[in-house]
Protein backbone atom coordinates (compact mmCIF):
# COMPACT_ATOMS: atom_id res chain seq x y z
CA UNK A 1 9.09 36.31 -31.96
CA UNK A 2 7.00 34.44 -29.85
CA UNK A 3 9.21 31.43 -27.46
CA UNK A 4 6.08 29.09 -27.43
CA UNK A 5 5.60 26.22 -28.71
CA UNK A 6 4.09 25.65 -32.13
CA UNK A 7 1.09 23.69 -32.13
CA UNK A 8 -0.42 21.89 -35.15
CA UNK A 9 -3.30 19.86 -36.11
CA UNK A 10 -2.02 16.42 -37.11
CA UNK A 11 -5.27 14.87 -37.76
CA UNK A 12 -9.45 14.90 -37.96
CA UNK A 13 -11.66 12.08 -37.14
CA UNK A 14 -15.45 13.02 -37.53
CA UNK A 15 -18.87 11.55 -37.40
CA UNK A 16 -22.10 13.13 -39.19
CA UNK A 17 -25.72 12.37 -40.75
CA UNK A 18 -23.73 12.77 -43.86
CA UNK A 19 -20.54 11.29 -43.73
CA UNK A 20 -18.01 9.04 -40.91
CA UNK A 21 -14.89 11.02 -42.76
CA UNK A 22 -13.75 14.25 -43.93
CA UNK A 23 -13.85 13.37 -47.47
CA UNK A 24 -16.95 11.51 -47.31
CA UNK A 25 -18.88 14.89 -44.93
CA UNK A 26 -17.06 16.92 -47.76
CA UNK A 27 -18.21 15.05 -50.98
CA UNK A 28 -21.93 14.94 -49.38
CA UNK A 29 -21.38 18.78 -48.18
CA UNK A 30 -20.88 19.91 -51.95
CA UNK A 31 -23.58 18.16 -53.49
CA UNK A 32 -26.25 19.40 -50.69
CA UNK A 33 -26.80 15.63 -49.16
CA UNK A 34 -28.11 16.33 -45.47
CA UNK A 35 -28.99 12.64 -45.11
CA UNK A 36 -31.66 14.36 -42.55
CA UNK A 37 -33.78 11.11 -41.48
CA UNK A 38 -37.13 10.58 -39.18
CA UNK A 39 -37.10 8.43 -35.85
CA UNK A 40 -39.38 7.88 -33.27
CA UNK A 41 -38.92 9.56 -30.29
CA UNK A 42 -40.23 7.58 -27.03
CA UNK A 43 -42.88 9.33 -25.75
CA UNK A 44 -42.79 12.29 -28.54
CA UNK A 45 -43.46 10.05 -32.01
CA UNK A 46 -42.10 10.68 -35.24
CA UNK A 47 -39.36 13.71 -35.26
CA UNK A 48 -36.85 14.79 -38.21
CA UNK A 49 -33.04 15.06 -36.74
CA UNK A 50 -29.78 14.02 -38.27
CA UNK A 51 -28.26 10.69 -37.12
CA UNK A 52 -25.03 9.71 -36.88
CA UNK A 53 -24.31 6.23 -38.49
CA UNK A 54 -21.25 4.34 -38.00
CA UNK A 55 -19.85 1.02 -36.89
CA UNK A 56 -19.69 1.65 -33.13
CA UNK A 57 -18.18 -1.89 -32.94
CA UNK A 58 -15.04 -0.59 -34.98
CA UNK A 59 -13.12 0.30 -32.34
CA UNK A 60 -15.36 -1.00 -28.92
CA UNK A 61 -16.18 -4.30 -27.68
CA UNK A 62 -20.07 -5.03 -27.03
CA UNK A 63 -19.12 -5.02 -23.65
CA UNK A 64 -17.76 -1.47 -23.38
CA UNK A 65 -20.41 -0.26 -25.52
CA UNK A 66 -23.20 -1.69 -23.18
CA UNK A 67 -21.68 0.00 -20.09
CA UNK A 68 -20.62 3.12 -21.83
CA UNK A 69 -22.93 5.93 -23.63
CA UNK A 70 -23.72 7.32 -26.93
CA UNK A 71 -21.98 10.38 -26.46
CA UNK A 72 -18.90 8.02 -25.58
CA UNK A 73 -18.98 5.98 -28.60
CA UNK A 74 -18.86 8.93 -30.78
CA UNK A 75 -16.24 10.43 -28.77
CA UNK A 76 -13.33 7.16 -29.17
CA UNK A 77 -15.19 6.72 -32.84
CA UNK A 78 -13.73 10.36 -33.98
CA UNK A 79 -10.44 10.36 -31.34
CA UNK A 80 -9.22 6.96 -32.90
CA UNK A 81 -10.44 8.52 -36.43
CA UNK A 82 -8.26 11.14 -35.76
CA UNK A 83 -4.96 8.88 -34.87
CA UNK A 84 -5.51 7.32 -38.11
CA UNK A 85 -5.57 10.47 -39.87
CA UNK A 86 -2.62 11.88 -38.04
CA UNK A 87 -0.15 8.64 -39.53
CA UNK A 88 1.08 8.71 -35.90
CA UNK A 89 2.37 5.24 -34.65
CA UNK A 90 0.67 5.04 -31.40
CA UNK A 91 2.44 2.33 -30.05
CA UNK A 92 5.63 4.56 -29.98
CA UNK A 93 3.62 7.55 -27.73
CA UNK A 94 4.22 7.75 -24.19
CA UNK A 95 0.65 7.74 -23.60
CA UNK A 96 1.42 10.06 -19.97
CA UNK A 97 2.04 12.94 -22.55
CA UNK A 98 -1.49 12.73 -23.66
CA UNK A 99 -4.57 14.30 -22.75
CA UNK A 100 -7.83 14.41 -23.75
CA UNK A 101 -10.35 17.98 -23.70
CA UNK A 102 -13.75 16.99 -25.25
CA UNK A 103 -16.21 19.45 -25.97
CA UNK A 104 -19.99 19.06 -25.35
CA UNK A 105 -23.17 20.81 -25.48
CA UNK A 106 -24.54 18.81 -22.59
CA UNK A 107 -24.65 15.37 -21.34
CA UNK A 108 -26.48 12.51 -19.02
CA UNK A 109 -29.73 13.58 -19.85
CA UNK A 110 -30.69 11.12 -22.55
CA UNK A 111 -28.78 8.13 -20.14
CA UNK A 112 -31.17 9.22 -17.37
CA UNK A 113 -34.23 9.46 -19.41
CA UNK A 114 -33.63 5.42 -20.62
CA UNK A 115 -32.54 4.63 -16.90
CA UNK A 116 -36.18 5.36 -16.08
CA UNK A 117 -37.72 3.70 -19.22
CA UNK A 118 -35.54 0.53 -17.85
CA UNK A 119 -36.94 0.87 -14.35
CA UNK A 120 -40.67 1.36 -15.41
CA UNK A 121 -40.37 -2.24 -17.19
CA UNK A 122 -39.83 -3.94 -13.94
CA UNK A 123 -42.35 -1.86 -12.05
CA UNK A 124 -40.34 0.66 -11.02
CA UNK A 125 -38.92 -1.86 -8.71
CA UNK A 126 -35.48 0.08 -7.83
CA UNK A 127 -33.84 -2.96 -7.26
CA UNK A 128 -33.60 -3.07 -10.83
CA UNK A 129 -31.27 0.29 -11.32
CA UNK A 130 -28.36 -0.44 -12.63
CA UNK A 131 -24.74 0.73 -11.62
CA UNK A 132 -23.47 1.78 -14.05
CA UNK A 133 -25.91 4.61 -14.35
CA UNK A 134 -23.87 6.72 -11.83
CA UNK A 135 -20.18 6.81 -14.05
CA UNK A 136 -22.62 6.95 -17.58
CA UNK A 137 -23.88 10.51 -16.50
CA UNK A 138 -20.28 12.24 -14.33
CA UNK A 139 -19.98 15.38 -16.07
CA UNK A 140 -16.14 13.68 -17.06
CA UNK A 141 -17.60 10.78 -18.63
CA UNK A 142 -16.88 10.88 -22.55
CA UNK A 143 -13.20 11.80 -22.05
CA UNK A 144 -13.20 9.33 -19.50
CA UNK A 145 -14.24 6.97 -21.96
CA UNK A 146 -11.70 7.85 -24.72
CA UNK A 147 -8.73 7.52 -21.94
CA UNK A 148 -9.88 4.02 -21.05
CA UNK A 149 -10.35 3.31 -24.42
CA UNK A 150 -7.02 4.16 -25.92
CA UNK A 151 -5.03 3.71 -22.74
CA UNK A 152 -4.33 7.53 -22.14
CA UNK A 153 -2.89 8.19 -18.54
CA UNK A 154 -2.66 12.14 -19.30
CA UNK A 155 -4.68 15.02 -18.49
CA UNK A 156 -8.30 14.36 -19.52
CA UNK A 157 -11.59 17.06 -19.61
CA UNK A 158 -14.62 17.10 -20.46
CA UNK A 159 -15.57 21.13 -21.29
CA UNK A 160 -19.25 21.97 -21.63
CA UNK A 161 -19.72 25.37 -23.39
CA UNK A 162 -22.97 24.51 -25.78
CA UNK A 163 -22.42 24.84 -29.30
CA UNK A 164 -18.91 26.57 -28.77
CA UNK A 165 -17.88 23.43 -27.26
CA UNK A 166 -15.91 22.16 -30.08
CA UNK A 167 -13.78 25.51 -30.18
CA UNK A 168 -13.56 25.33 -26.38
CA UNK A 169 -11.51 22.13 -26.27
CA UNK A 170 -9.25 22.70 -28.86
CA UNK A 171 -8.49 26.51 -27.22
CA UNK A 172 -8.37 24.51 -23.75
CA UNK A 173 -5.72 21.51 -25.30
CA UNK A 174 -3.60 24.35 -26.91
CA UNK A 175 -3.26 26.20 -23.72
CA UNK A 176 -2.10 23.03 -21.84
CA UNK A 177 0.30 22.30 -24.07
CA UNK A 178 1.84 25.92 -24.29
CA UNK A 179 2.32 25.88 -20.55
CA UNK A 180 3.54 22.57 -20.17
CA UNK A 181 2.30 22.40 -16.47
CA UNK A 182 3.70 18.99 -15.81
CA UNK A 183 7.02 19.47 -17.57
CA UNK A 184 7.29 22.96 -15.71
CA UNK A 185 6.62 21.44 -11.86
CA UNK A 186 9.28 19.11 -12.80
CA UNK A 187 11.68 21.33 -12.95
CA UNK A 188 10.47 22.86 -9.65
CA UNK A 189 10.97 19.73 -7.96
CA UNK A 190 14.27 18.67 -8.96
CA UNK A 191 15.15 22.13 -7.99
CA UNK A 192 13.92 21.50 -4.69
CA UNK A 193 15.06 18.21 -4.12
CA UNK A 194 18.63 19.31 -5.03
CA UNK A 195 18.49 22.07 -2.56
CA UNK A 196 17.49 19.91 0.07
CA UNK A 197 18.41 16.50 -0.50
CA UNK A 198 17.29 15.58 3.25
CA UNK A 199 13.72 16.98 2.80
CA UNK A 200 11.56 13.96 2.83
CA UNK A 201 8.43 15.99 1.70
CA UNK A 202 9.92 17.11 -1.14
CA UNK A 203 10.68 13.78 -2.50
CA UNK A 204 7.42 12.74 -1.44
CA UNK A 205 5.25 15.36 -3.30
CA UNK A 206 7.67 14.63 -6.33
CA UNK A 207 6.70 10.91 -6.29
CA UNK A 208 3.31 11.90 -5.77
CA UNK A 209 3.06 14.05 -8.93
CA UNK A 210 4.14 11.80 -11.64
CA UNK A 211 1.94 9.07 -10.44
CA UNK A 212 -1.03 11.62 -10.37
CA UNK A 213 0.28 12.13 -14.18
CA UNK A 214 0.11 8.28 -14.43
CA UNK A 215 3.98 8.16 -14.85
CA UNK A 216 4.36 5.19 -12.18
CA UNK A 217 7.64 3.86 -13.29
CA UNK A 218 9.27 7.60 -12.63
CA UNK A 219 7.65 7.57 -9.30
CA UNK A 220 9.09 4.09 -8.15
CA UNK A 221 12.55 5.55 -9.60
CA UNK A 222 11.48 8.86 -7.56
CA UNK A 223 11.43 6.78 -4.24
CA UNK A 224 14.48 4.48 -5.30
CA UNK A 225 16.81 7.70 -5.43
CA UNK A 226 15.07 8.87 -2.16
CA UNK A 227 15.89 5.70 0.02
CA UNK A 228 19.20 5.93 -1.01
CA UNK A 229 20.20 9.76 0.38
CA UNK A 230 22.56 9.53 3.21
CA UNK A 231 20.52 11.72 5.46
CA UNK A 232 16.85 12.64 5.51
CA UNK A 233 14.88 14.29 7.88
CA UNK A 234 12.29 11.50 8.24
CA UNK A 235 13.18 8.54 6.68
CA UNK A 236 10.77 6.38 8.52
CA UNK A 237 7.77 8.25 6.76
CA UNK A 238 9.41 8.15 3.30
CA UNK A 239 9.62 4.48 3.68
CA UNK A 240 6.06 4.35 4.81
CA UNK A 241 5.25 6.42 1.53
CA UNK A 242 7.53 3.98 -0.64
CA UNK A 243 5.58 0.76 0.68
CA UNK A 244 2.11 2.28 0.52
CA UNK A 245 2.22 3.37 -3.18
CA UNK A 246 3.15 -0.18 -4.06
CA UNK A 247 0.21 -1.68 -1.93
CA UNK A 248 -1.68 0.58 -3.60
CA UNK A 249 -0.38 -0.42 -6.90
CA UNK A 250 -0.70 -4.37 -5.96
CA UNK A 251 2.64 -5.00 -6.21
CA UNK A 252 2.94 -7.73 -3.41
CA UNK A 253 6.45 -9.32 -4.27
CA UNK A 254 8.12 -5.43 -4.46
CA UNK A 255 5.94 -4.52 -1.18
CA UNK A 256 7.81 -7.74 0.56
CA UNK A 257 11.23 -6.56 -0.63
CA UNK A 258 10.95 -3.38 0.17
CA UNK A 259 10.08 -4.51 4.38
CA UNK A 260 12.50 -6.93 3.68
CA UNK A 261 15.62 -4.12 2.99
CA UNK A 262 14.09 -1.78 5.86
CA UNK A 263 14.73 -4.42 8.34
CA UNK A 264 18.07 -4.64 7.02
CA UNK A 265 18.22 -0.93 8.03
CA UNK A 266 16.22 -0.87 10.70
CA UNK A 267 14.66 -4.16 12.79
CA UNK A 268 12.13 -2.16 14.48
CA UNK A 269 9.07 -4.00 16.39
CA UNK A 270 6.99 -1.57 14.46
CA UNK A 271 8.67 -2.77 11.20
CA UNK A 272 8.34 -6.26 12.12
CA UNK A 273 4.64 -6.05 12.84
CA UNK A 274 3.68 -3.56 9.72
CA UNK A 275 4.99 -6.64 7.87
CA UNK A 276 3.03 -9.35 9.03
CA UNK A 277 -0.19 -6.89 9.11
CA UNK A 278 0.29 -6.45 4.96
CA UNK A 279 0.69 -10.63 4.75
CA UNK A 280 -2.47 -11.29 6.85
CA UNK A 281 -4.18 -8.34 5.32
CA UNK A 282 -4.29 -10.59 2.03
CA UNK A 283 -5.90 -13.36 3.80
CA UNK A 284 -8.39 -11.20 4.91
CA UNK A 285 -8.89 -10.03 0.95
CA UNK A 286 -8.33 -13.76 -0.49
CA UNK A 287 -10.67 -14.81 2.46
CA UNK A 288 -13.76 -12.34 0.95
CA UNK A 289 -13.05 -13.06 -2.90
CA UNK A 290 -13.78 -16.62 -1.64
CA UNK A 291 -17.07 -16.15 -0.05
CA UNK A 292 -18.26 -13.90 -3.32
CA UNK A 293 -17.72 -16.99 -5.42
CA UNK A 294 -18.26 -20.33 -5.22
CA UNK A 295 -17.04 -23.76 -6.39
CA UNK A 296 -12.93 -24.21 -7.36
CA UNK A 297 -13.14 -20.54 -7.33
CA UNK A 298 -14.14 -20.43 -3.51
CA UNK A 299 -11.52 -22.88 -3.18
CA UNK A 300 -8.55 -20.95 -4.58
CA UNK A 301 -9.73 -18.20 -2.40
CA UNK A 302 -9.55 -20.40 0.73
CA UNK A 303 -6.19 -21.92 -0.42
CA UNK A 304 -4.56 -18.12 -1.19
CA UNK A 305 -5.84 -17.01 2.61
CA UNK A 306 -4.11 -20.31 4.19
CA UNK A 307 -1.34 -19.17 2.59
CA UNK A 308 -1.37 -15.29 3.10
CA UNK A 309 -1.40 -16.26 6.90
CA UNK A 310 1.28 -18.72 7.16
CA UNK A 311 3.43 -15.83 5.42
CA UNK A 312 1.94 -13.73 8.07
CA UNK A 313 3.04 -16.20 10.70
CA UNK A 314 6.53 -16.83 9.30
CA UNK A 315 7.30 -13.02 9.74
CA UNK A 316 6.71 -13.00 13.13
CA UNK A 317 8.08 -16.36 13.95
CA UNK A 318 11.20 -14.14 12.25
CA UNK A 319 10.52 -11.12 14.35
CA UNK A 320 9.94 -13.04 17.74
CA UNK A 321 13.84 -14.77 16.50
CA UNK A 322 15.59 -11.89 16.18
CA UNK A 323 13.65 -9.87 19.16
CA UNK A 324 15.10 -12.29 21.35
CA UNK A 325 18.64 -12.78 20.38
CA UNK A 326 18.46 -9.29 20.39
CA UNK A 327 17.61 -9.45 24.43
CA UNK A 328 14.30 -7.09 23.71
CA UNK A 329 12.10 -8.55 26.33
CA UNK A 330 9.52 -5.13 26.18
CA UNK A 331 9.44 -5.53 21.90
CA UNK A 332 8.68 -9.33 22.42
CA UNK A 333 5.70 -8.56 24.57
CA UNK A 334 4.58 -5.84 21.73
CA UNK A 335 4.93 -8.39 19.25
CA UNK A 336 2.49 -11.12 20.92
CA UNK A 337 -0.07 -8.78 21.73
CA UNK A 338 0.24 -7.87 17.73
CA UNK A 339 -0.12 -11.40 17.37
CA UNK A 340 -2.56 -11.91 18.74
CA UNK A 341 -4.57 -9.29 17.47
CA UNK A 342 -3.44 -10.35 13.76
CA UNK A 343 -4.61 -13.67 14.24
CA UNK A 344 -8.18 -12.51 16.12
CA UNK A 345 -8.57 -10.49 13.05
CA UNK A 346 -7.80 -13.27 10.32
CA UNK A 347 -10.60 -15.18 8.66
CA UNK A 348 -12.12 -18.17 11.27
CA UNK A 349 -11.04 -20.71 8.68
CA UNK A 350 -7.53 -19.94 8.70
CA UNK A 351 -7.30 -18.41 12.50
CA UNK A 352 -4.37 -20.03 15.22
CA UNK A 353 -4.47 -18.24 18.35
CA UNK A 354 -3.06 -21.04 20.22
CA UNK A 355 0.42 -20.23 19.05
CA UNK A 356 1.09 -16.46 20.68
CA UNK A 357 -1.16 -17.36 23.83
CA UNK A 358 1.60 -19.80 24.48
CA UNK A 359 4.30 -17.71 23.97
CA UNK A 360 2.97 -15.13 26.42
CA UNK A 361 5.31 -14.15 29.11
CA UNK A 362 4.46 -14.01 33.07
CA UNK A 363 5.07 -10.57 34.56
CA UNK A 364 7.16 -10.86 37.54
CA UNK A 365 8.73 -8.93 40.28
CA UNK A 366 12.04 -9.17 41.24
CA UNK A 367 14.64 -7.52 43.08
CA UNK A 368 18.53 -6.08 42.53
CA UNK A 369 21.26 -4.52 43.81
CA UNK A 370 21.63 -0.89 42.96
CA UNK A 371 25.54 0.42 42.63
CA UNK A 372 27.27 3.89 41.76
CA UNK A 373 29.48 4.71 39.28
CA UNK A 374 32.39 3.31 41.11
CA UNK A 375 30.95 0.21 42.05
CA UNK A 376 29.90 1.02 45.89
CA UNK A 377 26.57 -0.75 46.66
CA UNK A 378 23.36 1.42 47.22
CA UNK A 379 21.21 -0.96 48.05
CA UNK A 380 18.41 -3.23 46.43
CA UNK A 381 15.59 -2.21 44.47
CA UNK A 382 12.30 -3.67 42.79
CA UNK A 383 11.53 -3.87 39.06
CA UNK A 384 9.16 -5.67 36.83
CA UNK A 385 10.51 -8.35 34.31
CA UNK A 386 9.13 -10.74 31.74
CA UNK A 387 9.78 -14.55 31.93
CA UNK A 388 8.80 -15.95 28.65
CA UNK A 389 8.00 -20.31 28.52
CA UNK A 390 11.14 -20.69 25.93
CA UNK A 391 13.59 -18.76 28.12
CA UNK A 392 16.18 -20.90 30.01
CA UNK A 393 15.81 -19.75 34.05
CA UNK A 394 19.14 -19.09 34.73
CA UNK A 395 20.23 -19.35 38.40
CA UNK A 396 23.63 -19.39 38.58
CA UNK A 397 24.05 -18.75 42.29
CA UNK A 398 22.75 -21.98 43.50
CA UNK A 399 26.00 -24.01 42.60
CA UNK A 400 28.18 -22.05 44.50
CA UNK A 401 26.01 -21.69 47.54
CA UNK A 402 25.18 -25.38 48.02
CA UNK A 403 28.68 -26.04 47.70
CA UNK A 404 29.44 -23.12 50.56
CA UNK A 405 27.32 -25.43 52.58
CA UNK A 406 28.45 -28.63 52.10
CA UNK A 407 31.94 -27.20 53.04
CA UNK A 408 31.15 -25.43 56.54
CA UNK A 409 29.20 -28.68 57.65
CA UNK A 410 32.43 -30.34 56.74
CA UNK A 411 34.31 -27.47 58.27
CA UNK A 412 32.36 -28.06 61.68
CA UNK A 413 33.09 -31.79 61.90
CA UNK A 414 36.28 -31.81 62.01
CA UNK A 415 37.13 -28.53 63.89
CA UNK A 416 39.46 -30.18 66.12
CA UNK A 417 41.42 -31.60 63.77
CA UNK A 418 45.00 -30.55 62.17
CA UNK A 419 47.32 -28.09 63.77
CA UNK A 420 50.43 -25.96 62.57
CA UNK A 421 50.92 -25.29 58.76
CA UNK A 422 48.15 -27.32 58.68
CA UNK A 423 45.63 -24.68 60.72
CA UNK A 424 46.79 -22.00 58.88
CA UNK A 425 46.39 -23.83 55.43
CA UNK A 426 42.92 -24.71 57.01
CA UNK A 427 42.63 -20.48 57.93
CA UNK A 428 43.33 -19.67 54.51
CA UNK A 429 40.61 -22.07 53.15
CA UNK A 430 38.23 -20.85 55.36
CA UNK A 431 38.97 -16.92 54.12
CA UNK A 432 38.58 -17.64 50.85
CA UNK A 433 35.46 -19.93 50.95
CA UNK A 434 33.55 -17.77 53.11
CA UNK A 435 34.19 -14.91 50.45
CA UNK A 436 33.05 -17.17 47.78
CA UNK A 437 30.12 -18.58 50.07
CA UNK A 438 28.86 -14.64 50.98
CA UNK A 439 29.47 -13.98 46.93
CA UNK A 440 27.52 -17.02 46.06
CA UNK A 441 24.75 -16.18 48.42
CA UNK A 442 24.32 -12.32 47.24
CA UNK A 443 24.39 -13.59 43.46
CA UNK A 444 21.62 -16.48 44.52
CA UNK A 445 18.90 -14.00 46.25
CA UNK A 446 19.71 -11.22 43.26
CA UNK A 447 18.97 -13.74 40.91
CA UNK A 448 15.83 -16.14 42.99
CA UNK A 449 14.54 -13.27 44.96
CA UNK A 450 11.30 -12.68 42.60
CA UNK A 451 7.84 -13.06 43.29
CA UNK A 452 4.59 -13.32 40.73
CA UNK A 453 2.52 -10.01 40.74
């Protein structure tokens, strides 16, 4: 006995010149009603043909059935026909485990063929095409239209094969669902992914499937588990992954978290300026939807890219915070630059470049003393160094040398004075502060020994 899958057929929706049900096509079948009609044909006159009659508004707006075609209107007529017949509660189906294969004998011709009627009325003036001509004549179109229709995120085909069509798609859907493709890579993957729980591909590709299937919540659970694994191979490219399929789904508030817990993990400069790059980049978009419209529209726009770049701002106020306690004098100079870029790049309306051009640092160069393992002085050598305008110049050397000073003048006036203990009180004085005096000096020129390049 055969391991597959039965497959049944749980309903029939149909359309015809003599009858918009099976009963009705069947009644009118029997008793020999072809309801054959004649209609004028633009540029061929008066033709016989069978016409399908039904309320087209039944299950489509006027909207969708301006932008859509015939062939698509009698495609969601029968498919939500169909449902009906079936008794199915559609509300209950996980509408991922749905596809669509629609048979046809061709299609695009006829929406071509009125394209051009449209045009010649306007003197074939090609401003006048319209765009939606393009997605009315894609090969894909009617099961496109069905999907859209009836919210179906599953596998959907459109399979020409002339008057075999029909047969075609139902062969086509029964072979899909006997091999259970998605169900079956699935497996594959969590086979994978529990072999090597470090492979950040793997969990990657996983993700990527079930959103490809339209299954988005399993492939934000998909990353979830990911970020979590105490070692991956490259976890800085699964959290690039994670973030950009939530851009991509517009989910601003989970994008922020999600840069929010990486810094957490990992405060990198890169990190840091990634974030402020996705907060100015919706300035930039609220900044355009504003220009494309006009009155308090144009003003929310305006209002929505002021505030998409004070977000911007706020991270790297945050960034340039925690750079510095940090000590990172090379990240903070990376950040500015970013900075400065991200506000160069940020609508003219809503643009501050005043702020990070006075943050920028001098570059300096100074000198220091070079010692060994053990301590034992090598000498002095130059480097380059970054004073920023909110750093504190800290010149601790100066203190101690200008009192070294003030003590041998005093020293030198009254050299002739004291005698006994006294002198050798005087001696020991003199030891010690000319220690501290040489220390003092050393630390002074390490520390003020620095010219501008």
């Amino acid at each position: 006995m055969s391991s597959k899958p039965r497959i049944v057929i749980t309903g029939l929706g149909l359309t015809a010149p003599n009858g918009n049900s099976l009963g009705e096509f069947r009644a009118n079948l029997l008793a020999g009603k072809a309801r054959i009609a004649v209609i004028d044909v633009r540029h061929m006159g008066k033709h016989p043909a069978g016409v399908c009659d039904f309320d087209v508004t039944k299950w489509q707006k006027r909207k969708e059935i301006r932008n859509g075609t015939r062939v698509g209107s009698i495609s969601i007529f029968c498919a939500r026909e169909a449902l009906g017949d079936s008794g199915l509660s559609w509300e209950k189906v996980d509408k991922s485990r749905v596809g669509v294969y629609l048979g046809i004998t061709e299609h695009g011709n006829v929406e071509t063929e009125n394209e051009v009627h449209n045009l010649s009325q306007f003197g074939n003036d090609t401003k006048y095409w319209t765009h939606h001509h393009n997605p009315r004549t894609v090969a894909n179109n009617p099961a496109g239209e069905v999907t859209m229709n009836m919210g179906i995120t599953g596998p959907h085909y459109t399979i020409g094969a002339a008057c075999a069509a029909g047969n075609a798609g139902l062969i086509q859907a029964a072979q899909m669902l006997q091999l259970g493709e998605v169900d079956r890579c699935r497996k594959v993957y969590a086979k994978y992914i529990e072999v090597m729980p470090f492979c950040v591909t793997a969990w990657c590709d996983f993700a990527g499937l079930e959103r490809t299937v339209g299954e988005t919540v399993r492939a934000r659970s998909i990353f979830e588990v990911a970020v979590e694994q105490p070692q991956l191979d490259a976890p800085e490219v699964l959290w690039k992954a994670y973030i950009d399929f939530e851009t991509e789904e517009r989910e601003h508030a989970k994008v922020r978290a999600l840069y929010e817990r990486l810094l957490q993990r990992a405060g990198h400069v890169k990190v840091w300026i990634a974030f402020a790059l996705f907060e100015a980049s919706l300035a930039a978009e609220a900044s355009s939807s504003s220009d494309a419209g006009a009155g308090a529209v144009a003003g929310a726009g305006v209002d929505r890219a002021t505030e998409a770049a004070l977000a911007s701002r706020k991270v790297l106020a945050s960034a340039y915070s925690a750079l510095k306690s940090e000590g990172f004098k090379e990240e903070r100079v990376l950040l500015l630059e970013a900075w400065r870029s991200i506000e160069t790049a940020l609508p003219p309306t809503v643009r501050d470049l005043a702020k990070p051009e006075g943050m920028m640092p001098r570059k300096i160069k100074a000198r220091r003393m070079v010692t060994d393992e053990s301590g034992q002085e090598l000498g002095w050598e130059e480097y380059y160094d970054y004073v920023f305008p909110d750093d504190e110049k800290k010149v601790t050397g100066l203190k101690i040398l200008e009192n070294a000073l003030k003590w041998k003048a005093a020293m030198g006036a009254g050299a002739g004075a004291g005698a006994g203990a006294d002198a050798d009180k005087v001696d020991d004085e003199s030891s010690s502060s000319s220690s501290s005096s040489s220390l003092g000096k050393r630390k002074a020129e390490e520390e003020l020994n620095i010219d501008d390049v």
